[in-house]
Protein backbone atom coordinates (compact mmCIF):
# COMPACT_ATOMS: atom_id res chain seq x y z
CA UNK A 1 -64.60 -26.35 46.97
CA UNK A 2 -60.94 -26.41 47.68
CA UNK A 3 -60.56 -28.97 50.12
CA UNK A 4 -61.34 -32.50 50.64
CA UNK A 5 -63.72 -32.45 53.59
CA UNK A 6 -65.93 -29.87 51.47
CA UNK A 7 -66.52 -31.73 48.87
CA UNK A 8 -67.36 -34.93 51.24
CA UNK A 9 -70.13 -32.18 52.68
CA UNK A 10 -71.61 -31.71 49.51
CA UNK A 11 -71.61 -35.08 48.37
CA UNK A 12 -68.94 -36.19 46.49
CA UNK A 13 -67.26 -39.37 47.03
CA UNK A 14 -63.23 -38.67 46.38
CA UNK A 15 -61.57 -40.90 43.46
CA UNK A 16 -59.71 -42.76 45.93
CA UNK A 17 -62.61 -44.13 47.50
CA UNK A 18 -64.53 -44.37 44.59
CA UNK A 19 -62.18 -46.86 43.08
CA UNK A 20 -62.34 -49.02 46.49
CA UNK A 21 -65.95 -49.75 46.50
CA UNK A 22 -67.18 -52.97 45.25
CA UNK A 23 -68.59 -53.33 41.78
CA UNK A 24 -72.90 -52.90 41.81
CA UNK A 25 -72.31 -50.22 44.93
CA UNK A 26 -75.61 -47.51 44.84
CA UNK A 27 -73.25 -44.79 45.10
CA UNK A 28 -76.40 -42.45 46.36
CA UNK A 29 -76.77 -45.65 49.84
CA UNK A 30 -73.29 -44.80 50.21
CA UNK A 31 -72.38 -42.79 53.64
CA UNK A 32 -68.64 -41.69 54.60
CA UNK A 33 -68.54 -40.91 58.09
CA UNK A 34 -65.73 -38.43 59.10
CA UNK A 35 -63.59 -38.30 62.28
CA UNK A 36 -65.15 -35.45 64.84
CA UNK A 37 -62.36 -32.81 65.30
CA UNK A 38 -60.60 -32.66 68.67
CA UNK A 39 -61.86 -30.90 71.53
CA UNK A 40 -59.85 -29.11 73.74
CA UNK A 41 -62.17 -27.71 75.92
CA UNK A 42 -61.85 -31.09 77.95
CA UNK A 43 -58.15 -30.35 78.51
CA UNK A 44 -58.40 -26.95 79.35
CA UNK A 45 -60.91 -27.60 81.96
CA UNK A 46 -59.03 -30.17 83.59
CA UNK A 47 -55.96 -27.91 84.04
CA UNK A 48 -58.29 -25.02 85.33
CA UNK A 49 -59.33 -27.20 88.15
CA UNK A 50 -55.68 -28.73 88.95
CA UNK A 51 -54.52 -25.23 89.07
CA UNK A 52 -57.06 -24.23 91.07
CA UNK A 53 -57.35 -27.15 93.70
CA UNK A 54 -53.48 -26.28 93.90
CA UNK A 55 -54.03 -22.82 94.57
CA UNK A 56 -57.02 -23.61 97.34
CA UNK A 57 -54.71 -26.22 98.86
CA UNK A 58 -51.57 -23.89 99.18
CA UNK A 59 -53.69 -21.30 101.16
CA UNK A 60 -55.34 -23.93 103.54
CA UNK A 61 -51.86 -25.22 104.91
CA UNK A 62 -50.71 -21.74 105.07
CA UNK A 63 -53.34 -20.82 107.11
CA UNK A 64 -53.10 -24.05 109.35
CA UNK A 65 -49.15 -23.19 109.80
CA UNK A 66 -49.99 -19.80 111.03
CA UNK A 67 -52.73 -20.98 112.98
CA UNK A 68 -50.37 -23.73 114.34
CA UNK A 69 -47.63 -21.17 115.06
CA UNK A 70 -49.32 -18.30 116.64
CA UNK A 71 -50.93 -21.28 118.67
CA UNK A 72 -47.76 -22.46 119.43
CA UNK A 73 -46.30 -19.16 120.74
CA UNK A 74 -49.02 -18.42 123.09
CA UNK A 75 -48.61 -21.96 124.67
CA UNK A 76 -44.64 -20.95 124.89
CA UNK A 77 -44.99 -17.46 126.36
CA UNK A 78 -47.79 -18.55 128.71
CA UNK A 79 -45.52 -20.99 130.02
CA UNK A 80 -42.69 -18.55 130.27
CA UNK A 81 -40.59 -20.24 127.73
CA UNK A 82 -40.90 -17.94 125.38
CA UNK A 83 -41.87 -14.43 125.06
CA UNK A 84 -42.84 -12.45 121.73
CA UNK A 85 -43.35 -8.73 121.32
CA UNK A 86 -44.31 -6.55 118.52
CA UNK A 87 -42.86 -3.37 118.37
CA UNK A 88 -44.73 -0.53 116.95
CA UNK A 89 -42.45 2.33 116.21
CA UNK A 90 -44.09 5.99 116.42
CA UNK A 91 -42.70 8.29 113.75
CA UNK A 92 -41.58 11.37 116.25
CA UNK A 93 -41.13 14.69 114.90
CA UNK A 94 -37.02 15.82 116.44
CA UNK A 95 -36.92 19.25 117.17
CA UNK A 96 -33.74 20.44 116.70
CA UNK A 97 -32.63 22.81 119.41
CA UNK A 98 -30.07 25.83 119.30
């Protein structure tokens, strides 16, 4: 038993203590009760879900602003204010002529 908290498991009550207990203490009714360790599952968790509500809320307005834009072009070029074209370009083959 090298450290402290192992020999509190099996039993033994550290000099320190054992010097701070009153006089006629049943050293067999006495209980030390030990701090839990920290959890850090708790923390983890918590940034999961921040990082993931961030994510889900990123892609919602990005998807409302191209909603809202391709909405807004199609009330522009039915009004004739505005007109948008895609242009497709068709990879041609050249022949080259002598």
């Amino acid at each position: 038993m090298q450290l402290p908290e192992d020999q509190i498991r099996a039993g033994h009550i550290p000099a320190d203590l054992y010097r701070q207990m009153p006089p006629g203490t049943d050293m067999r009714r006495v209980v030390i009760v030990q701090e839990a360790p920290r959890s850090y599952k708790g923390p983890i968790v918590l940034t999961l879900v921040v990082l993931t509500g961030s994510v889900a809320v990123l892609l919602v307005i990005a998807f409302v602003v191209q909603v809202v834009a391709g909405a807004a072009i199609g009330v522009l070029s039915a009004t004739g204010g505005l007109s948008y074209t895609i242009n497709r370009t068709t990879k041609r083959k050249h022949v080259l002529s002598k």
